[in-house]
Protein backbone atom coordinates (compact mmCIF):
# COMPACT_ATOMS: atom_id res chain seq x y z
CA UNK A 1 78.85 23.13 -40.33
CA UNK A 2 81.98 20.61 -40.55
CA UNK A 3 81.82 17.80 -42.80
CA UNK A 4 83.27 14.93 -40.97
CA UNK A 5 84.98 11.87 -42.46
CA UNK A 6 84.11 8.26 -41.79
CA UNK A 7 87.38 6.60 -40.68
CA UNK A 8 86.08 3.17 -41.06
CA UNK A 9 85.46 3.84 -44.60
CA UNK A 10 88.68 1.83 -46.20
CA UNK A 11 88.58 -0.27 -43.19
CA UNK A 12 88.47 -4.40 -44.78
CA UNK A 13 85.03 -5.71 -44.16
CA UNK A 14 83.34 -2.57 -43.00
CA UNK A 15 79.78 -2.69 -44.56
CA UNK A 16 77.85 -0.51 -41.95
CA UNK A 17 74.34 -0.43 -43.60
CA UNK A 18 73.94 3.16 -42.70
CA UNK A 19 76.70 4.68 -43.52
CA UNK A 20 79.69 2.65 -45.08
CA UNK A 21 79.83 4.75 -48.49
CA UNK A 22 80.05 1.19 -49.95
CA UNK A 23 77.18 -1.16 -48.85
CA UNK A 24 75.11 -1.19 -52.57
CA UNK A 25 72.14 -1.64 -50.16
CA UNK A 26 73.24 0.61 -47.32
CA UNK A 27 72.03 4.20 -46.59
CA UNK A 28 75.58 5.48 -47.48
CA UNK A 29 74.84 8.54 -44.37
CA UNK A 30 77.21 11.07 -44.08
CA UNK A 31 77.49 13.31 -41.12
CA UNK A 32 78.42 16.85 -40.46
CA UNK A 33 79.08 18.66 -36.67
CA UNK A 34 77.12 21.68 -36.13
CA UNK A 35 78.11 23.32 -33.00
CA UNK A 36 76.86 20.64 -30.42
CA UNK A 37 75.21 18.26 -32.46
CA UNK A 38 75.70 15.87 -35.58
CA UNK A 39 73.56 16.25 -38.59
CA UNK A 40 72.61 14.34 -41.44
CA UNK A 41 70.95 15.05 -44.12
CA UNK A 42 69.78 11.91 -46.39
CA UNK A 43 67.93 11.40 -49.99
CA UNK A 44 65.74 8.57 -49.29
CA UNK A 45 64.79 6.57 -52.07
CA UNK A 46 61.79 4.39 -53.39
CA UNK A 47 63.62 1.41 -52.17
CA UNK A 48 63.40 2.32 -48.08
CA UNK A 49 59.48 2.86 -48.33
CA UNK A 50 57.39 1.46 -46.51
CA UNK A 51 53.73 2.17 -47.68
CA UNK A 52 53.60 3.94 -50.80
CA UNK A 53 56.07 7.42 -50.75
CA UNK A 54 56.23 6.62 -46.82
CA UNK A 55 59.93 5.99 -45.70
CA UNK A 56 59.81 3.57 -44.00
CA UNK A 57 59.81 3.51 -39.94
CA UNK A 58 62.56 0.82 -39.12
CA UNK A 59 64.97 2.84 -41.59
CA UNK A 60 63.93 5.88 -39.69
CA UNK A 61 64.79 4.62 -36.13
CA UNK A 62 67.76 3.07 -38.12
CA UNK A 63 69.04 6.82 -39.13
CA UNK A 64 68.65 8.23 -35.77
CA UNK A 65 70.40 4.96 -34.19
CA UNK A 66 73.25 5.51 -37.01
CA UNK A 67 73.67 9.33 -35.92
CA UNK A 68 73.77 8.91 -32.02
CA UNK A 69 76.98 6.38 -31.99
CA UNK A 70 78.22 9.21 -34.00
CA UNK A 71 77.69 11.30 -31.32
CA UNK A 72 79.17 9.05 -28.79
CA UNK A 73 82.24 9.18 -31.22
CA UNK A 74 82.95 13.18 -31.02
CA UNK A 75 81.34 14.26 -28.27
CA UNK A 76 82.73 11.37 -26.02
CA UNK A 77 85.64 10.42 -27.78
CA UNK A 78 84.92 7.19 -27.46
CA UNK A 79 82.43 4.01 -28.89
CA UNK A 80 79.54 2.34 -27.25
CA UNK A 81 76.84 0.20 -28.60
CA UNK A 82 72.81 0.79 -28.28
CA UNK A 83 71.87 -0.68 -25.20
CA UNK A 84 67.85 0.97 -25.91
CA UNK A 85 66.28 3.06 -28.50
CA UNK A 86 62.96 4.72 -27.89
CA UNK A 87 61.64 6.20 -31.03
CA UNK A 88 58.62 8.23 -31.49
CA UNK A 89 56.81 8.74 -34.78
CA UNK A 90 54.88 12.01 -35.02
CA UNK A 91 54.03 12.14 -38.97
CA UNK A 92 54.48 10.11 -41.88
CA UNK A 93 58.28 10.75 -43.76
CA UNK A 94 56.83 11.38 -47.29
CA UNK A 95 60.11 10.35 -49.70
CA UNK A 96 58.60 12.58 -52.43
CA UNK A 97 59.28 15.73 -49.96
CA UNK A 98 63.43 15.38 -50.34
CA UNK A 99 66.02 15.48 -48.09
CA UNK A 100 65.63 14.10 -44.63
CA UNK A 101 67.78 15.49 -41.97
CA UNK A 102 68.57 14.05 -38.63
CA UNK A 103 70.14 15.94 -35.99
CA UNK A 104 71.62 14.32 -32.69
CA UNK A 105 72.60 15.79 -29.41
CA UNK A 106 73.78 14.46 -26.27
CA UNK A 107 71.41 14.88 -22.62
CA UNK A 108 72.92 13.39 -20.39
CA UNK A 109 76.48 11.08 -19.70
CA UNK A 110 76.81 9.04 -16.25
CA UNK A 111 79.31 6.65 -16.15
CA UNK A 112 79.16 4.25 -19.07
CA UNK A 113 76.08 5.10 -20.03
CA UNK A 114 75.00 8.26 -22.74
CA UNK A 115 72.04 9.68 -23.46
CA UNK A 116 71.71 10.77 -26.90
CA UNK A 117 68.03 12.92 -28.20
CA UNK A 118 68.17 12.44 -31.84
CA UNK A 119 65.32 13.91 -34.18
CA UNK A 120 64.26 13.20 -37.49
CA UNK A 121 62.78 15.84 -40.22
CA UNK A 122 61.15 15.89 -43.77
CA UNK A 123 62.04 17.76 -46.85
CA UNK A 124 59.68 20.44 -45.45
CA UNK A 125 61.56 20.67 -42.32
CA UNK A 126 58.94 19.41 -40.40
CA UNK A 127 59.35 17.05 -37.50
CA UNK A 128 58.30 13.64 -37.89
CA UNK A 129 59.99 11.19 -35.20
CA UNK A 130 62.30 11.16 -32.19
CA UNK A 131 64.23 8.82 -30.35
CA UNK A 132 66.30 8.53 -26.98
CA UNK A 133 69.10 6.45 -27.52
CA UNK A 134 71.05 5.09 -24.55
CA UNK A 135 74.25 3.97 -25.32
CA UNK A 136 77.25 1.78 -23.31
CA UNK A 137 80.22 3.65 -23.30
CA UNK A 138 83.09 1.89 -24.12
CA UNK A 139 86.23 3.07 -22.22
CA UNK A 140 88.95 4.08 -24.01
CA UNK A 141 91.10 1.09 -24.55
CA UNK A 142 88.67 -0.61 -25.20
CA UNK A 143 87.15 1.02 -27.88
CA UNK A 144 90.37 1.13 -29.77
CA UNK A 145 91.66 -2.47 -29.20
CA UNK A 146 88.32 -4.34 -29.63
CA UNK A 147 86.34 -1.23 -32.11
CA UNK A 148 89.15 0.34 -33.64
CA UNK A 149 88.03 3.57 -32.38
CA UNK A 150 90.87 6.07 -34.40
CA UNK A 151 89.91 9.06 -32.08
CA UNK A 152 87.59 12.02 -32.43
CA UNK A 153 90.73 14.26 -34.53
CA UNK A 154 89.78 11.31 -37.53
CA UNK A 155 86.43 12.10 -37.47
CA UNK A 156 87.34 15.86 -37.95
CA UNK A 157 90.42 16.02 -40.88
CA UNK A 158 89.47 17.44 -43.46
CA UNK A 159 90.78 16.30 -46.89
């Protein structure tokens, strides 16, 4: 796997709640490319449960949101915004299990609009939710001018 780098990261007033590594309430993700798809792996923490040692499902859907833009990003080469999430929850996400992972791939790309399966595991590797995200896909310019898209290469340096 490739550790990627968040380019936004020392961009002024990027907070991202999911992962800007400076948000003191944010999820702080960071991402890695495995072949075809984006992974994630995340300690979750008392403070994102929902019922007691349940993470909880908004921050779930949130994670698996986060990860499919970052598809869009190298896969695409591109940004897009969420224009529908569909998330599934199969089991409960129990925080005292460890590391969640998330892994994202993309199904399908027509015109502006990507597909993106994303999947969401406990510590014990065991599948808990799903969603399809569709995302708008920016084009090009656009992206850069109006989301400061850097490219998929800034994604990928390694420092």
């Amino acid at each position: 796997m490739i550790k990627l780098q968040n380019p936004y990261a020392e961009f002024p007033g990027y907070s991202c709640f999911a992962c800007s590594p400076t948000n003191p309430s944010g999820l702080h993700m960071e991402f890695f490319k495995d072949g075809d798809e984006i992974v994630a792996t995340w300690e979750a923490s008392e403070d994102y449960q929902g019922f007691h040692d349940m993470l909880h499902g908004g921050i779930q859907a949130t994670m698996m949101d986060e990860i499919a833009s970052w598809v869009v990003f190298l896969q695409l080469d591109t940004a897009g915004v969420t224009y529908e999430l569909s998330t599934r929850f199969r089991k409960p996400v129990y925080i005292s299990k460890g590391l969640v992972t998330v892994r994202a791939s993309l199904t399908r790309h027509e015109k502006r609009i990507a597909e993106i399966e994303a999947r969401l595991y406990d510590g014990a590797d065991l599948l808990c939710a799903e969603s399809v995200a569709k995302y708008f896909v920016m084009p090009r310019d656009k992206a850069v001018n109006e989301f400061h898209f850097p490219g998929k290469e800034a994604f990928l340096k390694q420092t």
